[in-house]
Protein backbone atom coordinates (compact mmCIF):
# COMPACT_ATOMS: atom_id res chain seq x y z
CA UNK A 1 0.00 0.00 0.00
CA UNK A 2 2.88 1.84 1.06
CA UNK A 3 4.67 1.29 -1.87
CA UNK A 4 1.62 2.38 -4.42
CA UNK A 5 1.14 5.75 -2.93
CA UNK A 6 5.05 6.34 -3.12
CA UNK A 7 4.54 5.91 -6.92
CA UNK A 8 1.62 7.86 -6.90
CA UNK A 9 3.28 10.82 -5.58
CA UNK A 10 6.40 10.57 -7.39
CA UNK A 11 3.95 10.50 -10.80
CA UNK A 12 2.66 13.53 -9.44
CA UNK A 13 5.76 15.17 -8.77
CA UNK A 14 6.43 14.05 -12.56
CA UNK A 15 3.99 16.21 -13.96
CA UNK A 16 4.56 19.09 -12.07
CA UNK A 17 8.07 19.26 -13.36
CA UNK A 18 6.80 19.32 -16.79
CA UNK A 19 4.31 21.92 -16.18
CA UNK A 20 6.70 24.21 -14.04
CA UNK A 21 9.91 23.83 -15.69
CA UNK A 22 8.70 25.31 -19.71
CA UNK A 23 7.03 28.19 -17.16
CA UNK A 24 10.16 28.65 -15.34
CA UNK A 25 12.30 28.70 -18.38
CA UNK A 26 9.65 31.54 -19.86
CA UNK A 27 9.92 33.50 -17.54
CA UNK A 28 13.43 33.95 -16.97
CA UNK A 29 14.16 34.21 -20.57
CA UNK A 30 10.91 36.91 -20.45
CA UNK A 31 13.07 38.59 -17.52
CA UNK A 32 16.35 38.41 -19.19
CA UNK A 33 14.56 40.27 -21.84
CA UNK A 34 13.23 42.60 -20.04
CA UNK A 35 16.76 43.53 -18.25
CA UNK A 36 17.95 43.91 -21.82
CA UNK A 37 15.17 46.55 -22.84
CA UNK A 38 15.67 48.93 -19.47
CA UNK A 39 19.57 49.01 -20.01
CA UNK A 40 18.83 49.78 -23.54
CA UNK A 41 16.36 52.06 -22.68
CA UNK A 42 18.74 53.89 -19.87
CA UNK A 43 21.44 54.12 -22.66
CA UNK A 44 20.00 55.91 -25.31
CA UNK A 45 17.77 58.32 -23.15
CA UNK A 46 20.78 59.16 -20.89
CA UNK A 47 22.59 60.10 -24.06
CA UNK A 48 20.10 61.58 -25.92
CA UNK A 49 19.33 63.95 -22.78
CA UNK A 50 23.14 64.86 -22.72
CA UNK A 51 23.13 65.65 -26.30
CA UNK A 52 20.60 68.13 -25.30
CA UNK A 53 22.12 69.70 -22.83
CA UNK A 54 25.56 70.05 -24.51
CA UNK A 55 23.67 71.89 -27.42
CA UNK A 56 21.79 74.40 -25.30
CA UNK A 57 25.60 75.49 -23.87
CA UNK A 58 26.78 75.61 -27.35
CA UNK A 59 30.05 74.58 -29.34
CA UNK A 60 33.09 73.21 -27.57
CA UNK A 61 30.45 72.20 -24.75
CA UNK A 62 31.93 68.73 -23.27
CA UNK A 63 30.46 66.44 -20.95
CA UNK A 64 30.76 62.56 -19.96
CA UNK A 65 28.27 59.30 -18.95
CA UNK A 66 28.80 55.99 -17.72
CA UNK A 67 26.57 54.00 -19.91
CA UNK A 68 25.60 50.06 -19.82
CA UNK A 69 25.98 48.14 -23.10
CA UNK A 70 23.68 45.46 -22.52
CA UNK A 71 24.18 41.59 -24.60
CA UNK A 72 22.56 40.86 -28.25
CA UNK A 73 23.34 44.44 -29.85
CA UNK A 74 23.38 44.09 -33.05
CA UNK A 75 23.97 47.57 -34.34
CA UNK A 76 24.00 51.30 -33.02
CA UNK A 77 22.87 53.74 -34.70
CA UNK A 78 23.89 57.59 -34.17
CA UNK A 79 21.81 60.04 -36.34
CA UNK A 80 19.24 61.83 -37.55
CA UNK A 81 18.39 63.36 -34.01
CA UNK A 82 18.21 59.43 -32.75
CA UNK A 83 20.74 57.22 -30.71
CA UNK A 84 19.49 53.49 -31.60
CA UNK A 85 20.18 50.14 -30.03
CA UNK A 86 19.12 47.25 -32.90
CA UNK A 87 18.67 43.60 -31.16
CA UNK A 88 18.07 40.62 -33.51
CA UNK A 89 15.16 39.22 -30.56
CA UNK A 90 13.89 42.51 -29.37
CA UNK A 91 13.68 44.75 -32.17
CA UNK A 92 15.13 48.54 -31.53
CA UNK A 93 15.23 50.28 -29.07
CA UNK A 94 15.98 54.54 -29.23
CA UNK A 95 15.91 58.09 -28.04
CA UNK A 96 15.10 61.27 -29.68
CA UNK A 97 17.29 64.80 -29.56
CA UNK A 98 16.25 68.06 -30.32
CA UNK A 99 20.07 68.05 -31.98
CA UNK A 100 21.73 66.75 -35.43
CA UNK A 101 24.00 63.90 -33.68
CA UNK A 102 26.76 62.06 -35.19
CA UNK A 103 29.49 59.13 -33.57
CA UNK A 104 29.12 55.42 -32.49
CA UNK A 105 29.28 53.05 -30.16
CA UNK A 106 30.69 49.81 -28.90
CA UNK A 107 27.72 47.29 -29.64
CA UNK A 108 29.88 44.68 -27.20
CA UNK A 109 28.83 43.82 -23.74
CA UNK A 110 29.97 46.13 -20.90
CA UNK A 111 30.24 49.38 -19.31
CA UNK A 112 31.79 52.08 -21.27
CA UNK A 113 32.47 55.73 -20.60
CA UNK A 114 30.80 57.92 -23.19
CA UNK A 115 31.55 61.49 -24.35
CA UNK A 116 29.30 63.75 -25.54
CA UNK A 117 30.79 66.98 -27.20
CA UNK A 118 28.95 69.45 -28.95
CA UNK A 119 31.12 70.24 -32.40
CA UNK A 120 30.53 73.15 -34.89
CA UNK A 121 26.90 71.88 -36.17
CA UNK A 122 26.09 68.29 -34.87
CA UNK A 123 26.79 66.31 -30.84
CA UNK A 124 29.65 64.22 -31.37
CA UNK A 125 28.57 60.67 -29.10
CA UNK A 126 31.81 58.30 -28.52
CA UNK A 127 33.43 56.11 -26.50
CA UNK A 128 36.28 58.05 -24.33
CA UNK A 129 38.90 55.67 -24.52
CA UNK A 130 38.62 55.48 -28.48
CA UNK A 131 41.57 53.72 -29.61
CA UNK A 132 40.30 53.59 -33.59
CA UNK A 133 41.54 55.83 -35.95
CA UNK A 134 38.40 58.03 -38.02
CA UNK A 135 37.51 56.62 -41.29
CA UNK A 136 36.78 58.54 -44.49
CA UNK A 137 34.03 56.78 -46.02
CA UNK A 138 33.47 59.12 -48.84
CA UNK A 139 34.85 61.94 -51.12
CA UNK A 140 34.02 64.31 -53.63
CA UNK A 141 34.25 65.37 -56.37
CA UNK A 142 35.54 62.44 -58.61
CA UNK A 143 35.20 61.19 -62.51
CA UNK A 144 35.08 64.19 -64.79
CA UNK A 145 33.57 67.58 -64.27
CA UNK A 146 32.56 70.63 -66.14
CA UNK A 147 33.57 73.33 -63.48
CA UNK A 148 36.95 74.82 -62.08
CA UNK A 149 35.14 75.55 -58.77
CA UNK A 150 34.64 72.50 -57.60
CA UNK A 151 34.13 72.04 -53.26
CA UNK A 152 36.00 69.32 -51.96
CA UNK A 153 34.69 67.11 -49.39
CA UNK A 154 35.52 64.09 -47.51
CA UNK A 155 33.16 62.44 -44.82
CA UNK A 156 33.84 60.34 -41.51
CA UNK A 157 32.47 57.74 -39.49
CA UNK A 158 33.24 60.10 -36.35
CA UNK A 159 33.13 63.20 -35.64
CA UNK A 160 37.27 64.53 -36.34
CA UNK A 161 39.60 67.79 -37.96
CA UNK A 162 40.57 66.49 -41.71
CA UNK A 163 43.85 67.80 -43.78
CA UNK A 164 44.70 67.74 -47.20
CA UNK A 165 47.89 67.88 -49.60
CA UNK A 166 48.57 67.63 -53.23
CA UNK A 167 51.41 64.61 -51.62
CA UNK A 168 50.86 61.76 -49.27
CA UNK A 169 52.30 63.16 -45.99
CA UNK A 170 51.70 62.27 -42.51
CA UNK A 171 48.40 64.34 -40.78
CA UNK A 172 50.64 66.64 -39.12
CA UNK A 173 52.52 67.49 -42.82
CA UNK A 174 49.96 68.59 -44.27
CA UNK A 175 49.36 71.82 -45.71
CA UNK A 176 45.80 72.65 -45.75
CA UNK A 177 42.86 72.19 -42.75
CA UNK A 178 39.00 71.31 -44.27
CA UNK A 179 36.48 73.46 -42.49
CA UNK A 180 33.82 70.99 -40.16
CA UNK A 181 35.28 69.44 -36.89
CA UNK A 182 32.23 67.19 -37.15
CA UNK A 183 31.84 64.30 -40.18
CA UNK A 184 31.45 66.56 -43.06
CA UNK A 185 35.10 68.59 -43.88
CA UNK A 186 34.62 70.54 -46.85
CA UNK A 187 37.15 73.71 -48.33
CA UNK A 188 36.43 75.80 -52.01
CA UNK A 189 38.37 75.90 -54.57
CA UNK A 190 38.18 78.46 -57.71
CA UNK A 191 40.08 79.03 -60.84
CA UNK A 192 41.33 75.60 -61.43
CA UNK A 193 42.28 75.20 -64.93
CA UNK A 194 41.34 71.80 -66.98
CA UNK A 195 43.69 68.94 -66.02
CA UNK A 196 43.64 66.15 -63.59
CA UNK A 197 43.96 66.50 -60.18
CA UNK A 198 44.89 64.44 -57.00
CA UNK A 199 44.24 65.17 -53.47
CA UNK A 200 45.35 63.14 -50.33
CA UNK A 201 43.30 63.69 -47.14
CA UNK A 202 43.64 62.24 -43.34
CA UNK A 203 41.60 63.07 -40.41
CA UNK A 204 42.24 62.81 -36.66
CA UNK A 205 39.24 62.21 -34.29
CA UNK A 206 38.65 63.57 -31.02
CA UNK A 207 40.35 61.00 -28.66
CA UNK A 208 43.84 62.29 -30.99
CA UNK A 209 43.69 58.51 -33.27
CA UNK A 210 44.98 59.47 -36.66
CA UNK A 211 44.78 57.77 -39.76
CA UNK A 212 47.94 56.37 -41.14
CA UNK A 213 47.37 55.74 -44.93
CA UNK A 214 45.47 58.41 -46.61
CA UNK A 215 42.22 58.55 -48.69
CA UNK A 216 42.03 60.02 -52.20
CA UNK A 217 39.98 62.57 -54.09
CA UNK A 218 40.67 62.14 -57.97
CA UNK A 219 38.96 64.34 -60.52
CA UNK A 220 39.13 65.74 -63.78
CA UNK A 221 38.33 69.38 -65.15
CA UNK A 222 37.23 69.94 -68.36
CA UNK A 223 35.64 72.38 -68.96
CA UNK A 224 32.44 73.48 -70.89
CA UNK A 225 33.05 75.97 -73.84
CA UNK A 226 30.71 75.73 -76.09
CA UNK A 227 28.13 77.86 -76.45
CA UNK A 228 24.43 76.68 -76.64
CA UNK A 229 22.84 76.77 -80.50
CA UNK A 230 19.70 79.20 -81.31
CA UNK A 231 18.06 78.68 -84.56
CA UNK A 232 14.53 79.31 -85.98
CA UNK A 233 12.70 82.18 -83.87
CA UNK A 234 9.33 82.64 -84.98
CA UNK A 235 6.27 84.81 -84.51
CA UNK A 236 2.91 84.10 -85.01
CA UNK A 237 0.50 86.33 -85.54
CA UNK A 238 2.26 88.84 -87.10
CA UNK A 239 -0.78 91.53 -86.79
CA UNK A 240 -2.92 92.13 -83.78
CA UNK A 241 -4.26 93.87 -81.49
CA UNK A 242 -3.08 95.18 -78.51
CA UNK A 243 -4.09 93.70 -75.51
CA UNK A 244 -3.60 89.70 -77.07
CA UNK A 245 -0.82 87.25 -77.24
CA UNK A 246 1.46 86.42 -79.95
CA UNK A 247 3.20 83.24 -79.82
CA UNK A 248 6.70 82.72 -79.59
CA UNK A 249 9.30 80.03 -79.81
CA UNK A 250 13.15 79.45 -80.62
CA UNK A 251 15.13 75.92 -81.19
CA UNK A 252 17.95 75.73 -78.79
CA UNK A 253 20.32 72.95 -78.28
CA UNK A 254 23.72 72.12 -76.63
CA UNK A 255 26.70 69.64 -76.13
CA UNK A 256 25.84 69.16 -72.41
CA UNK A 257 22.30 70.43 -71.27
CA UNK A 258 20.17 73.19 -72.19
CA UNK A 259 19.36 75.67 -68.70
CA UNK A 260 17.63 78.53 -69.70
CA UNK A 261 15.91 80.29 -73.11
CA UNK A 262 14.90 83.35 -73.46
CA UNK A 263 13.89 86.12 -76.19
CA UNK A 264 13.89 89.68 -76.42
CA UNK A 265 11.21 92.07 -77.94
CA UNK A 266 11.16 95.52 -77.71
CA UNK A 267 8.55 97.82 -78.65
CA UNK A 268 7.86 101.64 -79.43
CA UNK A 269 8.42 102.69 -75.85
CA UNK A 270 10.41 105.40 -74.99
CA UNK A 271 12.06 106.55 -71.72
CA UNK A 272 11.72 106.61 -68.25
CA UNK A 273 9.93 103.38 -69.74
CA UNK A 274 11.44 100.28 -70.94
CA UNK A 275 11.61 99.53 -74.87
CA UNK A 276 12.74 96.09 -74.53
CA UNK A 277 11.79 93.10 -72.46
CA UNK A 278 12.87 89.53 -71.88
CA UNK A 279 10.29 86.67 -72.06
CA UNK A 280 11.64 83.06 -70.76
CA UNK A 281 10.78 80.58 -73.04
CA UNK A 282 9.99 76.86 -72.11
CA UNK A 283 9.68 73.61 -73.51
CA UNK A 284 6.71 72.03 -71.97
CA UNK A 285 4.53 70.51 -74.44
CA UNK A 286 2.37 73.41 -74.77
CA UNK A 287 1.03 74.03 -78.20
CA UNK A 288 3.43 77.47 -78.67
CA UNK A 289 6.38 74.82 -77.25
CA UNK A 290 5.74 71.51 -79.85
CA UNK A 291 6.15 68.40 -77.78
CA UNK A 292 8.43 68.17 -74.47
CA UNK A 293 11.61 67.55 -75.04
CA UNK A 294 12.06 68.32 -78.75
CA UNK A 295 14.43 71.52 -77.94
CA UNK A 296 11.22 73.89 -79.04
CA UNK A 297 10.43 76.75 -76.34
CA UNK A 298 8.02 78.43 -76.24
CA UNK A 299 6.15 81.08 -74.71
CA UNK A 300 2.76 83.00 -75.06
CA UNK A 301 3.36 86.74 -74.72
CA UNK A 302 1.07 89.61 -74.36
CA UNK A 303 1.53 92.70 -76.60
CA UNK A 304 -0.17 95.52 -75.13
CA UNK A 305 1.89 98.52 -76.79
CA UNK A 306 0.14 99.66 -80.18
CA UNK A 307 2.92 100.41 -82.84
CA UNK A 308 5.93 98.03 -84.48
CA UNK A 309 7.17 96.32 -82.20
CA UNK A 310 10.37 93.35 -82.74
CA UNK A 311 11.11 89.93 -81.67
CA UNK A 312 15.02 91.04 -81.57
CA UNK A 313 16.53 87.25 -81.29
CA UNK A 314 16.37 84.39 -78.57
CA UNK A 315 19.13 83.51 -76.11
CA UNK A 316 19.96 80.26 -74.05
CA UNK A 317 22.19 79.40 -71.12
CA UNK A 318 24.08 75.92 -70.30
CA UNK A 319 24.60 74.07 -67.56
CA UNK A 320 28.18 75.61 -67.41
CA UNK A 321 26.76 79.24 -67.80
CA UNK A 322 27.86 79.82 -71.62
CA UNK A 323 25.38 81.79 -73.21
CA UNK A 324 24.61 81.46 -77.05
CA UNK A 325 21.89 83.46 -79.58
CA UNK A 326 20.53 83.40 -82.95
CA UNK A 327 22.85 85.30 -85.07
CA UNK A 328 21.97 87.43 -87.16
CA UNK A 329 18.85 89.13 -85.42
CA UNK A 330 15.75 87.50 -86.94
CA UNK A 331 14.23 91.03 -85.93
CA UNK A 332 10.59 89.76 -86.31
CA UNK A 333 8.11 92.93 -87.17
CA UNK A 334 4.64 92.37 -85.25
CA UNK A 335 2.47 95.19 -86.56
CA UNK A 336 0.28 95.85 -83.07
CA UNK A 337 -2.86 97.88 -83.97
CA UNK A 338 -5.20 99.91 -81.09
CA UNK A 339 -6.77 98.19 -79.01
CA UNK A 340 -10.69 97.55 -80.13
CA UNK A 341 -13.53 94.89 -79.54
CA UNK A 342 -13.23 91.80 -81.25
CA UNK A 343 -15.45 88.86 -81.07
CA UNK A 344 -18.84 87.11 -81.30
CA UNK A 345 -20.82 89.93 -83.58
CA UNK A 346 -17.94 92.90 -82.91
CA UNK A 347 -15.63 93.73 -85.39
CA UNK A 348 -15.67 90.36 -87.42
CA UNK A 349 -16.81 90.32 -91.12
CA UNK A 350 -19.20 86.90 -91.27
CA UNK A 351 -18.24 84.43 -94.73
CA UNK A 352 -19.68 80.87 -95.43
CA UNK A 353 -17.68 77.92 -95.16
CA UNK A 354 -15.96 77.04 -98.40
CA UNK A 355 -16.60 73.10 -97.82
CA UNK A 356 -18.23 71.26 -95.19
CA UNK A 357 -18.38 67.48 -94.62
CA UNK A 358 -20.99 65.35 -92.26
CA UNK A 359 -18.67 62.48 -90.12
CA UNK A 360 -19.48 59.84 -88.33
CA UNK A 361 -17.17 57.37 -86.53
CA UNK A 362 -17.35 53.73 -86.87
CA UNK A 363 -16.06 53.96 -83.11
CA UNK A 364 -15.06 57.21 -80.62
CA UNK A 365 -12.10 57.37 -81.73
CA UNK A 366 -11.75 60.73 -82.60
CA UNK A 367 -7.94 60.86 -83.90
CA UNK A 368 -9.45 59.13 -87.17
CA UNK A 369 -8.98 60.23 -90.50
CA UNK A 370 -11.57 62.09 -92.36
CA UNK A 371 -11.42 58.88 -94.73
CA UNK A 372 -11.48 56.40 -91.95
CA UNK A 373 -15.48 57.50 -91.02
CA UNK A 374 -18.16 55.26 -91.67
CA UNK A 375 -19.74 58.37 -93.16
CA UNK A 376 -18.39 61.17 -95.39
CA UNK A 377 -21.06 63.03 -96.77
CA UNK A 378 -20.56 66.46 -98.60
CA UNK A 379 -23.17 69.09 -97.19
CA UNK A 380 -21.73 72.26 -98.19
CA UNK A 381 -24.99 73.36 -100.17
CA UNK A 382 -26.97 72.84 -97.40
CA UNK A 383 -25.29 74.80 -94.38
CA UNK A 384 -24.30 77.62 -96.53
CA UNK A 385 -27.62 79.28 -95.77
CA UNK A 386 -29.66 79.00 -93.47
CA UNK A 387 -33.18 80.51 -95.62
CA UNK A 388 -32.49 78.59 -98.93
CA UNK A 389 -31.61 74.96 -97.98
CA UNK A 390 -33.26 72.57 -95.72
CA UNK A 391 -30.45 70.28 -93.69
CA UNK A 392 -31.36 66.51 -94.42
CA UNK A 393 -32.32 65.08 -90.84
CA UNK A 394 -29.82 62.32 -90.91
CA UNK A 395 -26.43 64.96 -90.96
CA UNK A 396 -26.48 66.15 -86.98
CA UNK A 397 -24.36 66.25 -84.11
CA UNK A 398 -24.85 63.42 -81.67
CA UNK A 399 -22.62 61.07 -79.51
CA UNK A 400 -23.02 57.66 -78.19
CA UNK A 401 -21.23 54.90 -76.58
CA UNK A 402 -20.34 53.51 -79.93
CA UNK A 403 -20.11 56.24 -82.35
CA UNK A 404 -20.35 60.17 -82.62
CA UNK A 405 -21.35 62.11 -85.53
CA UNK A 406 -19.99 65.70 -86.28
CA UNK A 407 -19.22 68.33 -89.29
CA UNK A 408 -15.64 69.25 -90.75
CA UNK A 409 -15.68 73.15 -91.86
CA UNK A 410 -13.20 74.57 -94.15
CA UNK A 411 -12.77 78.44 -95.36
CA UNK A 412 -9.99 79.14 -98.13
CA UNK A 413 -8.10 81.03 -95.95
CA UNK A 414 -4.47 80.41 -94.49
CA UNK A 415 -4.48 80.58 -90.31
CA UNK A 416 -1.65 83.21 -91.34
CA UNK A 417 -4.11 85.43 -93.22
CA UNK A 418 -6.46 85.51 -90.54
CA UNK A 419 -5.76 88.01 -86.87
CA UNK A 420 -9.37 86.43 -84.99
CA UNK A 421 -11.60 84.02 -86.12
CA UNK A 422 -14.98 82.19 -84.98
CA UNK A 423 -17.09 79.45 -85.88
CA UNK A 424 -20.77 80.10 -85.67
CA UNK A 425 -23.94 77.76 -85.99
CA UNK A 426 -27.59 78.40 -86.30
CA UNK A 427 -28.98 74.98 -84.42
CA UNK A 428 -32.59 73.26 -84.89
CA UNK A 429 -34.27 70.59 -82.25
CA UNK A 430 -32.07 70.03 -80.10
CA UNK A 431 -32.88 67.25 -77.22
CA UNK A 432 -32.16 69.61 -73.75
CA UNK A 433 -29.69 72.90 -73.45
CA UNK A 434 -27.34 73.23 -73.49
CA UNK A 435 -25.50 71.08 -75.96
CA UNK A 436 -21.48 70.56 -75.55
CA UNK A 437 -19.48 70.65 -78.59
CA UNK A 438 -15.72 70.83 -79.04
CA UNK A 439 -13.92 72.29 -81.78
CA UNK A 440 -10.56 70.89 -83.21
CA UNK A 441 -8.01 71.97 -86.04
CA UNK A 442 -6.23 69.55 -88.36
CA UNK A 443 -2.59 68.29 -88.53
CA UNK A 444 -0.30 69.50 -91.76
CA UNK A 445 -2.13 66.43 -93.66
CA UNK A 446 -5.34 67.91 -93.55
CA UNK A 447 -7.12 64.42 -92.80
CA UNK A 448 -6.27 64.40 -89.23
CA UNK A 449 -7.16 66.56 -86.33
CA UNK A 450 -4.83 67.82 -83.26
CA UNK A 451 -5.89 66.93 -80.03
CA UNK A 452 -4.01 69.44 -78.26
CA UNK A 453 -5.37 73.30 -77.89
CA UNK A 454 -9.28 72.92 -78.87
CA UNK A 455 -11.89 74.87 -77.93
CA UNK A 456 -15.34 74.25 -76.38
CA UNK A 457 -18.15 75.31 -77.98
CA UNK A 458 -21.75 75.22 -75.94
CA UNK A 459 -25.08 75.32 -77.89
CA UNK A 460 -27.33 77.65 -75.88
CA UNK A 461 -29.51 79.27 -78.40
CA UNK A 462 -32.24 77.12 -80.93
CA UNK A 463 -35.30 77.22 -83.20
CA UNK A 464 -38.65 76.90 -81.47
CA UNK A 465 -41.45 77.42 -83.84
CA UNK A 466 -42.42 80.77 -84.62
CA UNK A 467 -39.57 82.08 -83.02
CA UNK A 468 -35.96 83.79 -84.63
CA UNK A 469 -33.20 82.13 -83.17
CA UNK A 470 -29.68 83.43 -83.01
CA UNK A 471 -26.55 82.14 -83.80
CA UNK A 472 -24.57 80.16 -81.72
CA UNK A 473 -20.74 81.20 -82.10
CA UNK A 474 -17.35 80.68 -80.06
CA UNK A 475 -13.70 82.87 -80.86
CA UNK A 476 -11.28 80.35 -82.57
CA UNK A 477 -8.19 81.98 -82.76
CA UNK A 478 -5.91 80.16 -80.58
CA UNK A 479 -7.30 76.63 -82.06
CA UNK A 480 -6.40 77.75 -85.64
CA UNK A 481 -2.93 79.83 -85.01
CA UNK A 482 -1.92 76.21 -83.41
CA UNK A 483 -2.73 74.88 -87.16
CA UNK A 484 0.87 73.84 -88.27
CA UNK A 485 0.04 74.02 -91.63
CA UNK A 486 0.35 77.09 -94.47
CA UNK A 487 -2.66 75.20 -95.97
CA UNK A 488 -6.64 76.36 -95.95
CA UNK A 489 -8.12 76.36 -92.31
CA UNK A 490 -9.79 73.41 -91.78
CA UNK A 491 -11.82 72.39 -88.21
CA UNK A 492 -13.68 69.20 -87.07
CA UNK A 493 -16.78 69.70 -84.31
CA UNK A 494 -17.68 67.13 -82.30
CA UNK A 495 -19.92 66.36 -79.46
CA UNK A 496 -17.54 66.67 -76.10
CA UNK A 497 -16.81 62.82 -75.03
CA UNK A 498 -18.78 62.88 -71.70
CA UNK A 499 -21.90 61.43 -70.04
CA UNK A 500 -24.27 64.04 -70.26
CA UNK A 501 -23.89 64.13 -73.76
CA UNK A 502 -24.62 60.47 -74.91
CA UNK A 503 -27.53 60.14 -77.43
CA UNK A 504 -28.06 63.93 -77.42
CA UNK A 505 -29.22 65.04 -81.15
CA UNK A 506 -28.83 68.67 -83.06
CA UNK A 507 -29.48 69.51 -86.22
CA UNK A 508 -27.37 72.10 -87.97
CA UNK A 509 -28.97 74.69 -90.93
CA UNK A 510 -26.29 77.18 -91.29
CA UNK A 511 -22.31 77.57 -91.03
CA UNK A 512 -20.17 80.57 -91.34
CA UNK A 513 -16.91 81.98 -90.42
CA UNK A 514 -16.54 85.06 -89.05
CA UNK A 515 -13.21 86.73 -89.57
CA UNK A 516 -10.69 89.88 -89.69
């Protein structure tokens, strides 16, 4: 009897060893952790909090701390107002400073005394008995460059003074200091002339270690001559009115990179005023510019002094400040006339369209030829007026999710002969007001349109029985001066590709142009 409870008990005792043990084993290692994360914790806020105070008393401000390194660091990180302890089990653990900080420290197990010294722009953070020379860990400039002012620059690992010679002397030999006592050490050069060039630099850190081989900095200088090329300034209009825009562009290219373009008009003014004035010209894709990055700037520019006034020439800057122009001066007349108003019944003399075609897309795609519609149908006869011809109800605007349907206008004019132009339509039975058109030019092919630079065009006004109806009509210029063509101006309208527009119907009965 004896004998069973013995084994009883010691059964007993069995399992609550193999219960307690995985517990006990938890929760040391959970305590060992924890020891780990309050020493970490002590470190970096102790530091960071010196940092602080070391800043607030300014530069040259030195002070010391007995900090505990605890086991499992993996990495320290000093910087970007942070000191950082990395663990591979715990994760990181760091501080924040009010202060740029720089330095390191020992990620070994132990006790270390630190010092924290506040340099010219950052808190140096470092082990006092530093027995590790500074390292440069990078240099500038190198490979080939296009200036003779170049800055020279090495950086440390620590915060340390840095020298520099044209030979490879000891620290102490060396002929010229870098300015920054902290890990950037920079000094300016000027009027270097083009050749190769070799520096050697060492640096000593703030516990006196000093580096025994030197590091290099190994450039070349040649230089950028060459002036940028101007060609091919051009005005358009050439006769306006005062108070619009003109537009102007220049081709500029160069060996390197093209910085800046510019062009120069100058008008009747006399003094105290200014007669000339520079315009910066860019290359952004608008429709003055081309397309970005085809060495076309541009610039739209507002003439608002009546008289002759002269695009003088266009200028452009490099990347190494040479400065180049068209030569000889295109001198460009624009003929700028007083100021009077121009558009929708002022000023304009009304003509009908020389040719007009009805379109409709097999699909909305509205970059189509005029030859790749499902429908091409000639209707000049009947939108040339409005009291002799009846429009046949199938030729109308109207858009849907398959298809849209629109007109093609021509006038045997070139955009050059032209200073303002409009489009104007007189509209029957339309579905619900208003109706959203959009008005495009074609490319130099005459078949296709351009998609940049069109103008909107909203039908407001329509026939109701019994009732005169005016025209509808929208200014044009801009669309057609963005024509690049020397051909007749030609335009495409279409209903505007949105929602509210699907499977809306108008019926046109009369074109014209109006013009001056």
């Amino acid at each position: 009897m004896r004998g069973q409870v013995s084994f009883e008990y010691m059964i007993f005792i069995g399992i609550l060893l193999v219960v307690s043990v995985p517990l006990f084993f938890y929760a040391a290692q959970y305590l060992s952790q924890q020891v780990k994360v309050n020493e970490a914790s002590d470190t970096v806020n102790v530091l960071a909090q010196k940092a602080d105070a070391v800043y607030a008393l300014g530069p040259g401000t030195r002070d010391y701390v007995w900090v505990t390194i605890p086991s499992g660091v993996q990495n320290v990180r000093i910087g970007n107002k942070s000191v950082q302890l990395t663990f591979s089990s715990i994760g990181d653990v760091n501080a924040l400073t009010r202060v740029n900080v720089t330095g390191y420290l020992p990620t070994a197990q132990g006790t270390y005394r630190i010092v924290v010294e506040m340099t010219d722009s950052s808190v140096f953070i470092g082990p006092i008995n530093d027995t590790i020379p500074p390292q440069v860990i990078s240099t500038s400039p190198s490979g080939v460059i296009k200036i003779n002012n170049p800055l020279l620059s090495a950086t440390t690992n620590e915060a340390a003074t840095c020298k520099y010679d044209t030979s490879d002397l000891t620290y102490d030999s060396m002929a010229t200091t870098f300015s920054g006592s902290s890990i950037l050490h920079t000094q300016q050069l000027s009027n270097q002339p083009q050749a190769s060039y070799l520096f050697y630099a060492r640096c000593r850190d703030l516990a006196n270690n000093t580096m025994t081989s030197s590091s290099l900095i190994n450039y070349t200088i040649a230089l950028d001559i060459t002036a940028p090329t101007v060609i091919m300034t051009s005005a358009s209009p050439l006769k306006l009115f005062a108070g619009h825009e003109i537009c102007v562009n220049a081709t500029a290219t160069d060996n390197l990179a093209v910085s800046q373009v510019w062009t120069m008009l100058s008008s009747p003014l006399t003094p105290p005023y200014s007669a000339s004035q520079n315009f910066t010209l860019s290359d952004t894709g608008a429709w003055c510019a081309g397309s970005a990055g085809d060495n076309v700037y541009g610039a739209m520019v507002l003439m608002q002094v009546a008289g002759l006034n002269f695009v003088n020439t266009s200028f452009a800057n490099d990347t190494s400040s040479n400065t180049g122009f068209q030569n000889p001066f295109p001198n460009i007349q624009i003929n700028v006339s007083s100021n009077v108003s121009v558009g929708p019944g002022q000023g304009l003399t009304y003509v009908p369209v020389s040719l007009a075609d009805y379109l409709k897309s097999p699909n909305q795609n509205l970059n189509l030829s005029d030859f790749g519609m499902s429908t091409k149908t000639n209707v000049t006869m009947d939108v040339t007026d409005d009291d002799k011809n009846t429009p046949p109800s199938v030729n109308r605007f109207k858009s849907s999710s398959s298809f849209w349907e629109g007109f093609s206008f021509s006038l045997a004019k070139t955009p050059q002969q032209v200073d303002f132009i409009s489009i104007r339509l007189k509209v029957v039975d339309t579905d619900v007001l208003p109706f959203n058109l959009t008005v495009y030019t074609y490319t130099a092919n005459l078949t296709h349109i351009m998609l940049m630079n069109a103008t909107n065009f909203t039908i407001d006004k329509v026939m109701q029985t019994g009732v005169e109806r005016g025209f509808n009509e929208v200014m044009i210029t801009n669309t057609i001066k963005s024509a690049p063509s020397n051909a007749y101006i030609k335009i495409r309208i279409v209903p505007q590709n949105t929602t509210g527009m699907l499977n809306k119907v108008a019926h046109i009965s009369e074109a014209d142009f109006g013009i001056i």
